[in-house]
Protein backbone atom coordinates (compact mmCIF):
# COMPACT_ATOMS: atom_id res chain seq x y z
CA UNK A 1 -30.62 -30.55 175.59
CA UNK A 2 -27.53 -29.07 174.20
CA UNK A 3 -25.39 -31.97 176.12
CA UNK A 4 -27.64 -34.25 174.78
CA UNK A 5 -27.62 -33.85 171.81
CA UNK A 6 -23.68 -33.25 171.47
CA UNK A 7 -23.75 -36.85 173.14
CA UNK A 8 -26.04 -38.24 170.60
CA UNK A 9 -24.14 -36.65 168.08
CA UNK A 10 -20.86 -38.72 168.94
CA UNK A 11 -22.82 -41.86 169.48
CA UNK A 12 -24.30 -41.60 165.82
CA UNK A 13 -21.75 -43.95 163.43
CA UNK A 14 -22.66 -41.43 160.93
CA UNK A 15 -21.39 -38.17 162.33
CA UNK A 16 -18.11 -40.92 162.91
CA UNK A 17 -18.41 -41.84 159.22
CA UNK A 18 -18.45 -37.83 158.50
CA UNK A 19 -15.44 -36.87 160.32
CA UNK A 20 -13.46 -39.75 159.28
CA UNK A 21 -14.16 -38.69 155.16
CA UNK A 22 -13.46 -34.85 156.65
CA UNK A 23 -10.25 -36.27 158.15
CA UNK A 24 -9.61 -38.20 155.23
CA UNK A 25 -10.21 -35.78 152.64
CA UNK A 26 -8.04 -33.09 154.63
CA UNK A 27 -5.09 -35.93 155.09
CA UNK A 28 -5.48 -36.92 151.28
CA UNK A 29 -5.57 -32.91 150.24
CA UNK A 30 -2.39 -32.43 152.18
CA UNK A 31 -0.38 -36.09 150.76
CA UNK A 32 -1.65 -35.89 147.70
CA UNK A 33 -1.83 -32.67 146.26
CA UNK A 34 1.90 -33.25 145.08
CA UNK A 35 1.75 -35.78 142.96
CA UNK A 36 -2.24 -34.98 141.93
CA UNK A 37 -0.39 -31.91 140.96
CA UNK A 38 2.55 -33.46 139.57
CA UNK A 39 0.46 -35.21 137.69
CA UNK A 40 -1.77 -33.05 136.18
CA UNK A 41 1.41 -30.89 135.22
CA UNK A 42 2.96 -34.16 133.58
CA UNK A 43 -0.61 -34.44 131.62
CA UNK A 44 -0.34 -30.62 130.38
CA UNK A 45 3.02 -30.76 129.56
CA UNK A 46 2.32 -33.84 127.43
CA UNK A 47 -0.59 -31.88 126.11
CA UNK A 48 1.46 -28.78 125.25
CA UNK A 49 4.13 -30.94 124.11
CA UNK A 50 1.27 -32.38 121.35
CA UNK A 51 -0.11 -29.38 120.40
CA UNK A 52 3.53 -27.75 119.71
CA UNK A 53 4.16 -31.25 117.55
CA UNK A 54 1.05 -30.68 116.24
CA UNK A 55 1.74 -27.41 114.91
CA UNK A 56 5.19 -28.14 113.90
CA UNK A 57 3.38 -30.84 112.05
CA UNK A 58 0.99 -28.20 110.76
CA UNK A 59 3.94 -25.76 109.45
CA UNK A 60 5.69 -28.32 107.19
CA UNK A 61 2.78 -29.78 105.83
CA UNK A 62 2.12 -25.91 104.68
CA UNK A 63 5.64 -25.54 103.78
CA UNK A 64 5.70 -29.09 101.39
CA UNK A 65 2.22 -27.94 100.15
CA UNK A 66 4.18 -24.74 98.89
CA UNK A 67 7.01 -26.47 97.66
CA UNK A 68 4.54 -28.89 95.97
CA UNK A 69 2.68 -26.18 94.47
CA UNK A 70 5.70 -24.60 93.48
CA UNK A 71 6.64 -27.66 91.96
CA UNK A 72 3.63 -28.17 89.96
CA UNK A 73 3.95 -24.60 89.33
CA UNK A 74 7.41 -24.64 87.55
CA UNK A 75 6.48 -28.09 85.97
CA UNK A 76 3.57 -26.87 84.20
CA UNK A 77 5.59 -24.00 83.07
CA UNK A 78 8.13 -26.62 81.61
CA UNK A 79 5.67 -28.38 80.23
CA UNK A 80 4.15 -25.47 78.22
CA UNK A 81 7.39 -24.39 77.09
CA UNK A 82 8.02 -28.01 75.67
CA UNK A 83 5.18 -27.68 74.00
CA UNK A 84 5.45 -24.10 72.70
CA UNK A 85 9.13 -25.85 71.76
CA UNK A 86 7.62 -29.35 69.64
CA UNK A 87 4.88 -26.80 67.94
CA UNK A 88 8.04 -24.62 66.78
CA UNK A 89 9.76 -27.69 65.59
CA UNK A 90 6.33 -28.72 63.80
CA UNK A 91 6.03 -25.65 61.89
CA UNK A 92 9.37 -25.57 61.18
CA UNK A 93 9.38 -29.14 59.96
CA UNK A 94 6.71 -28.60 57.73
CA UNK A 95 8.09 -25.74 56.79
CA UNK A 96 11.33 -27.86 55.54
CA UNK A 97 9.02 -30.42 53.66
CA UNK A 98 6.68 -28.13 52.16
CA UNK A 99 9.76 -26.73 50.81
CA UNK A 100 11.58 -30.04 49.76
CA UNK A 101 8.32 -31.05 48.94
CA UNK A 102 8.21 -28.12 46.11
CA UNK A 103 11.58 -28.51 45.42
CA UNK A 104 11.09 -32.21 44.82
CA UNK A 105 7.96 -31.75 42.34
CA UNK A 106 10.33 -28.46 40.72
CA UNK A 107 13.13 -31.10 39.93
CA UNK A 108 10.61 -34.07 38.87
CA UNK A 109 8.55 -31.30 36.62
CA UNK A 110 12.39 -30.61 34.80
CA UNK A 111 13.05 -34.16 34.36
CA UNK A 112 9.59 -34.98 32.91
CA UNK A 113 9.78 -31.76 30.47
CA UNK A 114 13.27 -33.32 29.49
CA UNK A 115 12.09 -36.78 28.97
CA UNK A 116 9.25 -35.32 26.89
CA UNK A 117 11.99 -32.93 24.81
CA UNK A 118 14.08 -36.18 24.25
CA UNK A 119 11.10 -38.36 23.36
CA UNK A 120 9.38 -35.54 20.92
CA UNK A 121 12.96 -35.29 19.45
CA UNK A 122 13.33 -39.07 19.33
CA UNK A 123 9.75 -38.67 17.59
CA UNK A 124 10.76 -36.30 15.00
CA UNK A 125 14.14 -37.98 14.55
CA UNK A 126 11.87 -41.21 13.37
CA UNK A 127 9.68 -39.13 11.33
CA UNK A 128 12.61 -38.18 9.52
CA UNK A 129 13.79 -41.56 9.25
CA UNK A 130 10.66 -42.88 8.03
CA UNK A 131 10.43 -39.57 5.62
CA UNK A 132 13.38 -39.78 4.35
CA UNK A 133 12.92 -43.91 3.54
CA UNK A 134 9.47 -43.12 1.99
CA UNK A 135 11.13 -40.08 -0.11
CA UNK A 136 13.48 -42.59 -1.17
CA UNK A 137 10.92 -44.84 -2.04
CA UNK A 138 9.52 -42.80 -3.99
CA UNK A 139 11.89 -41.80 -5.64
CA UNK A 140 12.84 -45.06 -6.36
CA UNK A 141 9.54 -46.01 -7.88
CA UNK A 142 9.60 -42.55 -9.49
CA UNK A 143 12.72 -43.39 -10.95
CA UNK A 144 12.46 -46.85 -11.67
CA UNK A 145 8.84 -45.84 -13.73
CA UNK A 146 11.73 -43.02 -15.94
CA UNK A 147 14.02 -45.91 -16.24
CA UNK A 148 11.45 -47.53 -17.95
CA UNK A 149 10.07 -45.29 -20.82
CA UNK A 150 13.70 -43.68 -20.81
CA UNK A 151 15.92 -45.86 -19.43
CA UNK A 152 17.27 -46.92 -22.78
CA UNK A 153 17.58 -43.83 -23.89
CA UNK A 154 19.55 -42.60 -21.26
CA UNK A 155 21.80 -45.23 -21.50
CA UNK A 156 22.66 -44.87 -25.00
CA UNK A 157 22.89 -40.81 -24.11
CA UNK A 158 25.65 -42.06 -21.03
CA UNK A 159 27.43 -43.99 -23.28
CA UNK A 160 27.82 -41.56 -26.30
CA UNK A 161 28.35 -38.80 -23.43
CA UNK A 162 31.37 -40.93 -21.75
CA UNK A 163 34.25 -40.27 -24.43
CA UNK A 164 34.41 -36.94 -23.80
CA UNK A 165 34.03 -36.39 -20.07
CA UNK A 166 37.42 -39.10 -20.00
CA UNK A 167 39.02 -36.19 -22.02
C-alpha cells in the first residue's frame, strides 16, 4: 500500500501543484530576498529619513515659537514703557498748562485791576471836572446874584480904591 500510495501521490496534479509553489517559494526566497530586502531597507531609511525631518521640523518650530514669544515678550515690554513714557509726558503737560494756565489768569487778573485803577481814576478825574465846572457855576450865579445888589457899589469902591494902589 505504501507503493501505492507514493504512486498515487505523484499522479495527483495537486501534490505537482504543491511542490512546484514549495519549489517556487524556496527559488523566490533565495532571488528575491535581496532586493525584498533592499527594499524594505530603502522604505525604512526613507522612513527614518522623515521622522529625523520631522523632528528637525519639530525643533525649529519650538525654537521660532520661542523667539516669537520672546518677541511678543520684549514688544509688550516696549509697549508698556511707551505708555508709562506718553502718561509722563501727560502729566507733565498738564502740569505746564495748569501752570501757564494760572499764570495766564495771574497776568489777565493784573491787567483787569489796572484797567479798573485807570478807569476809577478816569472816573474821579471827571468828577472833578464836572465839580469843579458846577463850583464854578455856582459861583458864578453866586456871584453874579452879589453883582447885583452890590455890584454898583463895588464898582464905585474899585474906582475910588484905584488912585492909590497906582501909587
Amino acid at each position: 500500500m505504501a507503493a501505492e500510495e507514493h504512486a498515487s501521490f505523484l499522479a495527483d496534479p495537486h501534490s505537482w501543484v504543491l511542490f512546484s509553489a514549495i519549489l517556487f517559494a524556496i527559488v523566490g526566497w533565495k532571488k528575491g530576498k535581496q532586493p525584498l530586502l533592499k527594499i524594505l531597507d530603502g522604505r525604512t531609511a526613507r522612513i527614518k529619513a522623515d521622522l529625523e525631518e520631522a523632528a528637525r521640523l519639530k525643533n525649529e518650530a519650538q525654537e521660532l515659537l520661542a523667539d516669537y514669544q520672546k518677541k511678543h515678550r520684549d514688544a509688550v515690554q516696549t509697549a508698556q514703557k511707551i505708555i508709562d513714557n506718553a502718561q509722563e509726558a501727560a502729566l507733565l503737560i498738564q502740569k505746564d498748562a495748569g501752570q501757564k494756565l494760572e499764570e495766564n489768569i495771574t497776568r489777565r487778573e493784573g491787567l483787569l485791576l489796572e484797567r479798573i485803577a485807570r478807569a476809577e481814576a478816569a472816573a474821579v478825574q471827571s468828577l472833578r471836572h464836572q465839580a469843579a465846572d458846577i463850583a464854578a457855576a455856582a459861583a458864578e450865579k453866586l456871584l453874579a446874584a452879589t453883582m447885583d445888589k452890590r455890584g454898583a457899589k463895588l464898582v464905585d469902591e474899585a474906582i475910588e480904591d484905584l488912585p492909590k494902589r497906582l501909587n
